[in-house]
C-alpha atoms as a PDB file:
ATOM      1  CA  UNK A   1     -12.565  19.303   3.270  1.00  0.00           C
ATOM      2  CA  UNK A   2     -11.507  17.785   6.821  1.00  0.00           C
ATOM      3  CA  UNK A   3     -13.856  19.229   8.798  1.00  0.00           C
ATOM      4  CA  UNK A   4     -12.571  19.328  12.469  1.00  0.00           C
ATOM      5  CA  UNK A   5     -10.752  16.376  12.658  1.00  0.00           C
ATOM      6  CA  UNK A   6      -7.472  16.533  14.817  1.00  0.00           C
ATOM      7  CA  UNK A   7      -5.702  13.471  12.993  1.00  0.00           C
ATOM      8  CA  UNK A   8      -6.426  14.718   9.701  1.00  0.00           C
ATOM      9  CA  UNK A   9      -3.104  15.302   8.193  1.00  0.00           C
ATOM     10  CA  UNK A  10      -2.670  19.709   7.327  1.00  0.00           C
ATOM     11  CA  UNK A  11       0.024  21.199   5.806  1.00  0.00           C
ATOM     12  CA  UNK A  12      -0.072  24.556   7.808  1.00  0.00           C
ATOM     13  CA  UNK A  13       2.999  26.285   7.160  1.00  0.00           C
ATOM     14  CA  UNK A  14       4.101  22.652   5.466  1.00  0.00           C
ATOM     15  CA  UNK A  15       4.119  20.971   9.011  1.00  0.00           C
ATOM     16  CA  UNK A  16       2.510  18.027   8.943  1.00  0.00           C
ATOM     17  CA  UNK A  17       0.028  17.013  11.720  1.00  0.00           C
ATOM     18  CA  UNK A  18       0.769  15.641  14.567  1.00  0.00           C
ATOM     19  CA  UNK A  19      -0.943  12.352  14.144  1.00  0.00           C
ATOM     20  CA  UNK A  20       1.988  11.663  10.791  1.00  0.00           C
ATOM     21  CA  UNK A  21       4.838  13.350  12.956  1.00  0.00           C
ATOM     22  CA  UNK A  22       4.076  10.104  15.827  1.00  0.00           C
ATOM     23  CA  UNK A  23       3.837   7.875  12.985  1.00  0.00           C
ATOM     24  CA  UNK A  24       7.371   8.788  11.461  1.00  0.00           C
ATOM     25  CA  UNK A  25       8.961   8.723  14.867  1.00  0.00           C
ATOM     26  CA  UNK A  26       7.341   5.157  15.630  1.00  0.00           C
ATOM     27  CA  UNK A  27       8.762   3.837  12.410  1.00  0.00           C
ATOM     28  CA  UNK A  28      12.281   5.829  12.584  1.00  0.00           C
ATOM     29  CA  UNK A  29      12.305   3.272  16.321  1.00  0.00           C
ATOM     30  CA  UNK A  30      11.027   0.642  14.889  1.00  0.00           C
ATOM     31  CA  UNK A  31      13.257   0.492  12.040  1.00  0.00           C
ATOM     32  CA  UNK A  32      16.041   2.544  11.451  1.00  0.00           C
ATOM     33  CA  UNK A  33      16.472   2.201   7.529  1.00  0.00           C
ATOM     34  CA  UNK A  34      12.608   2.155   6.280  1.00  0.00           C
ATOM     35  CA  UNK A  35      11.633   0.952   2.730  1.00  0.00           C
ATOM     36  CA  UNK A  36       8.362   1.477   1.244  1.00  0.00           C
ATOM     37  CA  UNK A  37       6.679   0.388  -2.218  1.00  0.00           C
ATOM     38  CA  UNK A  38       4.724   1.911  -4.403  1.00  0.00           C
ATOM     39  CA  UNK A  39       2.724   0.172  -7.430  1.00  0.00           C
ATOM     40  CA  UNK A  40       2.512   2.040 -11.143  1.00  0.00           C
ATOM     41  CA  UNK A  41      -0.641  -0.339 -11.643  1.00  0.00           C
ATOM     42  CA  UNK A  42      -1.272   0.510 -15.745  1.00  0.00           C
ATOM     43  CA  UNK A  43      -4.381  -0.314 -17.956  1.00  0.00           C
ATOM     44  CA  UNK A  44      -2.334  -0.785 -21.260  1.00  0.00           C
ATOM     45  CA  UNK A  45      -5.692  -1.349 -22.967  1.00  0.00           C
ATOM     46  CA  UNK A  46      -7.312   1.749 -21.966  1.00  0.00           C
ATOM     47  CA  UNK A  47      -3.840   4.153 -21.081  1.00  0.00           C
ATOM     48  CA  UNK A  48      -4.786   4.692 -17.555  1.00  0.00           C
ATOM     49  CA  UNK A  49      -2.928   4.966 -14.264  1.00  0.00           C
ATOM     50  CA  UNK A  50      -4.427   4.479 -10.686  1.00  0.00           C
ATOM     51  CA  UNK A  51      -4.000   6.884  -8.723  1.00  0.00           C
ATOM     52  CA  UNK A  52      -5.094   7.353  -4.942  1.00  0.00           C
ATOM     53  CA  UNK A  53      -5.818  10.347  -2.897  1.00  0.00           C
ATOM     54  CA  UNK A  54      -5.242   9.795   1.060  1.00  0.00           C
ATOM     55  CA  UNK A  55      -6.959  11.340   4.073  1.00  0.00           C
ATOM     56  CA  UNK A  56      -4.200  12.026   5.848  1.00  0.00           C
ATOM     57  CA  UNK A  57      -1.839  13.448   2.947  1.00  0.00           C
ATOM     58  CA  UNK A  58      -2.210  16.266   0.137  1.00  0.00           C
ATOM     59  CA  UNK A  59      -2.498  15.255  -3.969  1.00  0.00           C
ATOM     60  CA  UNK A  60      -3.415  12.446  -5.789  1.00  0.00           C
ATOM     61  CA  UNK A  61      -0.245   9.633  -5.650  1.00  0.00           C
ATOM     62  CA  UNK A  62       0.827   6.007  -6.832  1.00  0.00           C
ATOM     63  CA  UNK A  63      -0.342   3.394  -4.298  1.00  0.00           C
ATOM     64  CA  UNK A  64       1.427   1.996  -1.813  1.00  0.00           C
ATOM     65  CA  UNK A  65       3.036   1.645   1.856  1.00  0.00           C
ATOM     66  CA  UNK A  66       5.608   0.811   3.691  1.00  0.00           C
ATOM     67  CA  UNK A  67       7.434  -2.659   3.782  1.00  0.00           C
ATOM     68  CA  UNK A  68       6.331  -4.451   7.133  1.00  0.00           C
ATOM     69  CA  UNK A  69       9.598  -6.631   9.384  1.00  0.00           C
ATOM     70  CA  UNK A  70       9.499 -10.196   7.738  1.00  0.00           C
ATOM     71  CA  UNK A  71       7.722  -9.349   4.675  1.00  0.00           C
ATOM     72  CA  UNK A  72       8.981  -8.837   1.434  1.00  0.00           C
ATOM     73  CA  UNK A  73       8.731  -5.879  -1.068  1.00  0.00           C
ATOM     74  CA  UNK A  74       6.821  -7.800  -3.843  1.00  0.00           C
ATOM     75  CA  UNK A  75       4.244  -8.782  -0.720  1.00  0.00           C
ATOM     76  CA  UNK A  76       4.099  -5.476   0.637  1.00  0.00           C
ATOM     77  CA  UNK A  77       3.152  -4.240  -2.767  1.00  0.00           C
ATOM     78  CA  UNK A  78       0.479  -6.898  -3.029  1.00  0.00           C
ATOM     79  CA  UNK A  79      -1.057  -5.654   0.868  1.00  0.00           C
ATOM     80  CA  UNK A  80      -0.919  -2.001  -0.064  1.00  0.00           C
ATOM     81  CA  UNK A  81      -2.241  -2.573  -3.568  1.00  0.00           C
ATOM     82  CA  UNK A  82      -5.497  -4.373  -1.939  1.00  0.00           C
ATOM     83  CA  UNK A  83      -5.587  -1.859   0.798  1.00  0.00           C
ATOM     84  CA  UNK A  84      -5.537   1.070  -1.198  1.00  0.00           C
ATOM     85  CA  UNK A  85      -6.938   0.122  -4.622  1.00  0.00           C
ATOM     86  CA  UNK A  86      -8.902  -3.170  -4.250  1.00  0.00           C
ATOM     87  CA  UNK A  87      -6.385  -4.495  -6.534  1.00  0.00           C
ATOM     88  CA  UNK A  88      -5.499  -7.783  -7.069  1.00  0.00           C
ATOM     89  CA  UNK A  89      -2.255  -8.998  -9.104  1.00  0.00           C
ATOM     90  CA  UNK A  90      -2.480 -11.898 -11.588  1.00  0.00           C
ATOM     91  CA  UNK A  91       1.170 -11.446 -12.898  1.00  0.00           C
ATOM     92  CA  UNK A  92       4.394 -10.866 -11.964  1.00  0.00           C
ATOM     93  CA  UNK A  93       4.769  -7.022 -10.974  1.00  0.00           C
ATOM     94  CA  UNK A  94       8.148  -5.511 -12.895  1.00  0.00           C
ATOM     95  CA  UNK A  95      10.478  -3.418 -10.441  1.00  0.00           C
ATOM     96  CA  UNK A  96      11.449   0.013 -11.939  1.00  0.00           C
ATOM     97  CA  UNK A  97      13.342   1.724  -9.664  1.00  0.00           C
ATOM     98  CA  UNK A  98      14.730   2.217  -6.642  1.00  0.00           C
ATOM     99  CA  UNK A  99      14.344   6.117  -4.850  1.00  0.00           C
ATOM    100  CA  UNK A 100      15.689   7.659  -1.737  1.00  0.00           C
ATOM    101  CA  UNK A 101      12.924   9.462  -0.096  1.00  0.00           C
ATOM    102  CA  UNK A 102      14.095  12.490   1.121  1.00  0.00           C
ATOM    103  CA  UNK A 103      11.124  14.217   2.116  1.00  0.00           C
ATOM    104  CA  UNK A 104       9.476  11.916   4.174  1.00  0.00           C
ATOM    105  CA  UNK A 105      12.624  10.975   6.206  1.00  0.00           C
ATOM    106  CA  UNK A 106      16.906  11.047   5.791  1.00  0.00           C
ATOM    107  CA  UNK A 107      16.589   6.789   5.716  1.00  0.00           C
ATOM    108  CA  UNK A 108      13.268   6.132   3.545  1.00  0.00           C
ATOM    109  CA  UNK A 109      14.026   4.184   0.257  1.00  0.00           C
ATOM    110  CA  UNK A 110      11.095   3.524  -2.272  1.00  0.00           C
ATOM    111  CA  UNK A 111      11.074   0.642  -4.881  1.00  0.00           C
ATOM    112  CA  UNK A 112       8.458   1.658  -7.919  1.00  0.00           C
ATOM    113  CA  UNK A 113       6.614  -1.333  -9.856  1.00  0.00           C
ATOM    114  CA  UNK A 114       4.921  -1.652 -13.076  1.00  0.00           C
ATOM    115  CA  UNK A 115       1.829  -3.759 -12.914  1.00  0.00           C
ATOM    116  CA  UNK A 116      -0.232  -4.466 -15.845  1.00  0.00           C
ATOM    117  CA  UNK A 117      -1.224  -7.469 -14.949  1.00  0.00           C
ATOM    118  CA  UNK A 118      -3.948  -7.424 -12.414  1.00  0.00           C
ATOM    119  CA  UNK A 119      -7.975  -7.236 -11.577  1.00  0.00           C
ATOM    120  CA  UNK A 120      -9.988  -5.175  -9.560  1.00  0.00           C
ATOM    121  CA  UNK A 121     -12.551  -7.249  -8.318  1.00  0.00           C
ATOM    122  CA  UNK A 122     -14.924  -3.876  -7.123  1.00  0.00           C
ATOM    123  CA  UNK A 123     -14.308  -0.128  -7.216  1.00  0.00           C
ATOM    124  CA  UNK A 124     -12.561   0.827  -3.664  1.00  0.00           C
ATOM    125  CA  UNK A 125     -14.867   2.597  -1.685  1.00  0.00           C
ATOM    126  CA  UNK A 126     -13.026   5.350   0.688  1.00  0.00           C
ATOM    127  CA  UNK A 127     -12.305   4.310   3.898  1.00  0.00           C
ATOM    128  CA  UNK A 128     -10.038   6.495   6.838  1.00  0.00           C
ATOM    129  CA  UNK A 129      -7.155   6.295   4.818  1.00  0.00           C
ATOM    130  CA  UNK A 130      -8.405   6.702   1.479  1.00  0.00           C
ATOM    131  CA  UNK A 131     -10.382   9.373   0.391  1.00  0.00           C
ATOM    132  CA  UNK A 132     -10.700   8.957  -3.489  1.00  0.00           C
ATOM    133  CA  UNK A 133      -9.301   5.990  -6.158  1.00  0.00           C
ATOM    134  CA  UNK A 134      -9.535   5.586  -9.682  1.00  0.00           C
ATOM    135  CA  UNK A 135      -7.540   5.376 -12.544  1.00  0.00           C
ATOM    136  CA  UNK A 136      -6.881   8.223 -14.697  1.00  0.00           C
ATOM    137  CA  UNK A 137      -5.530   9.026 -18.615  1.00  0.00           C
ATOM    138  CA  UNK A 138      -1.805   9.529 -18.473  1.00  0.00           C
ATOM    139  CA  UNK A 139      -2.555  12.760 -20.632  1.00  0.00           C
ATOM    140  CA  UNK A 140      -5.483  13.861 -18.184  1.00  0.00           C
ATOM    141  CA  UNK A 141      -4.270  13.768 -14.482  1.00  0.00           C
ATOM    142  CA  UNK A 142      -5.827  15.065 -11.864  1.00  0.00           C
ATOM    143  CA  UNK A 143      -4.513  18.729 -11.243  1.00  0.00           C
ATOM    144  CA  UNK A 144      -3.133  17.724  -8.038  1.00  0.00           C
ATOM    145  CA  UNK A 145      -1.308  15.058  -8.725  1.00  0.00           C
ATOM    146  CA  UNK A 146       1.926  14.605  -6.598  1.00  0.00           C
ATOM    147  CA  UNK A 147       5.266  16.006  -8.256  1.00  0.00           C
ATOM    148  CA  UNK A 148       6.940  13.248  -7.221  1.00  0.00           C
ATOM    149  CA  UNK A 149       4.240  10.886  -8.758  1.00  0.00           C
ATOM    150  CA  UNK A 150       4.045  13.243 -12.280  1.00  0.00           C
ATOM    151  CA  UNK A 151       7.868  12.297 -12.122  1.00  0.00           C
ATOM    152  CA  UNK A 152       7.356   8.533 -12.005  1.00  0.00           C
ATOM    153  CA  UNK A 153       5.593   8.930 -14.903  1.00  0.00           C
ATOM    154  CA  UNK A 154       7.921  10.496 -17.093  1.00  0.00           C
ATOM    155  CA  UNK A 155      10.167   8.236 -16.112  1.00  0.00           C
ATOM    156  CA  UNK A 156       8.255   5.289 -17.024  1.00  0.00           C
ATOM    157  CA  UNK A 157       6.556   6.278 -19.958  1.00  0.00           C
ATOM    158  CA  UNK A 158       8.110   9.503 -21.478  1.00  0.00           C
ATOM    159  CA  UNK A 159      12.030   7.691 -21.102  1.00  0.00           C
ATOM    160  CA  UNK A 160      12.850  10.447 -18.706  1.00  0.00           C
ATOM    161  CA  UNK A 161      16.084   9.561 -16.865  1.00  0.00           C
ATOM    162  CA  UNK A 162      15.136   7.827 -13.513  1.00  0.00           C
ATOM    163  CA  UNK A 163      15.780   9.821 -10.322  1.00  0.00           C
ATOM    164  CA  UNK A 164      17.589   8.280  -7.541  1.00  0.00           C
ATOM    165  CA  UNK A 165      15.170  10.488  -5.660  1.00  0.00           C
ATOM    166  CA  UNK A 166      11.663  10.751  -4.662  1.00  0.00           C
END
């Protein structure tokens, strides 16, 4: 599991630590409105997904981060996808959606992308954010995948009616 580790993120009683409270009060006074990405990066030839599993948060989720003063989403995709996923794009990514993220904060928007075109130069090997990668059949997720992510999903490949939110 996490061992000891007082930064680990825990959902005790669904608080969350206090190393990702700090880290949502830096960014609600850094920026006031906050907009994150998140990459749907799709193997069309072999109908899998990658998915990521953080340290620091519970269930398996779409890739991603948040978008950085000066940059722009389709770049802060491209950071978070070779951060997390040792992903590399080699095509134009195709935004999705856009979703309010009510959970993680009243002024947190998400855009989703598709990306099928793209290489993964090496496997990504954990680090202290991520604890697990890899890409996954869209009929075989991991059990603890991420409602919100399971959601995405639908929405992009069953023709389930996009939510404005998360």
């Amino acid at each position: 599991m996490h061992g000891s580790d007082p930064d680990i993120m825990t959902f005790e009683n669904d608080r969350p630590s206090l190393r990702v409270r700090l880290f949502h009060l830096y960014f609600r006074l850094r920026r006031p409105m906050t907009l994150g990405v998140r990459g749907l990066v799709h193997d069309r030839q072999a109908g899998t997904v990658l998915l990521v599993r953080h340290t620091y948060l519970p269930g398996w989720q779409l890739p991603g981060g948040g978008v950085e003063v000066g940059e722009t989403m389709e770049k802060a995709l491209e950071r978070e996808l070779a951060e997390e996923g040792n992903i590399v794009l080699t095509g134009v990514p195709l935004l999705k959606s856009m979703h309010f993220n009510r959970q993680s904060s009243p002024r947190d928007h998400v855009g989703l992308y598709l990306i099928e075109r793209f290489s993964q130069p090496a496997p990504k090997q954990p680090d202290r954010e991520i604890a697990e990668v890899g890409f996954f059949a869209l009929d075989a997720l991991p059990q603890a995948t991420t409602p919100a992510t399971r959601r995405r999903l639908a929405e992009v490949f069953d023709g389930a009616p996009p939510s404005p939110y998360w």
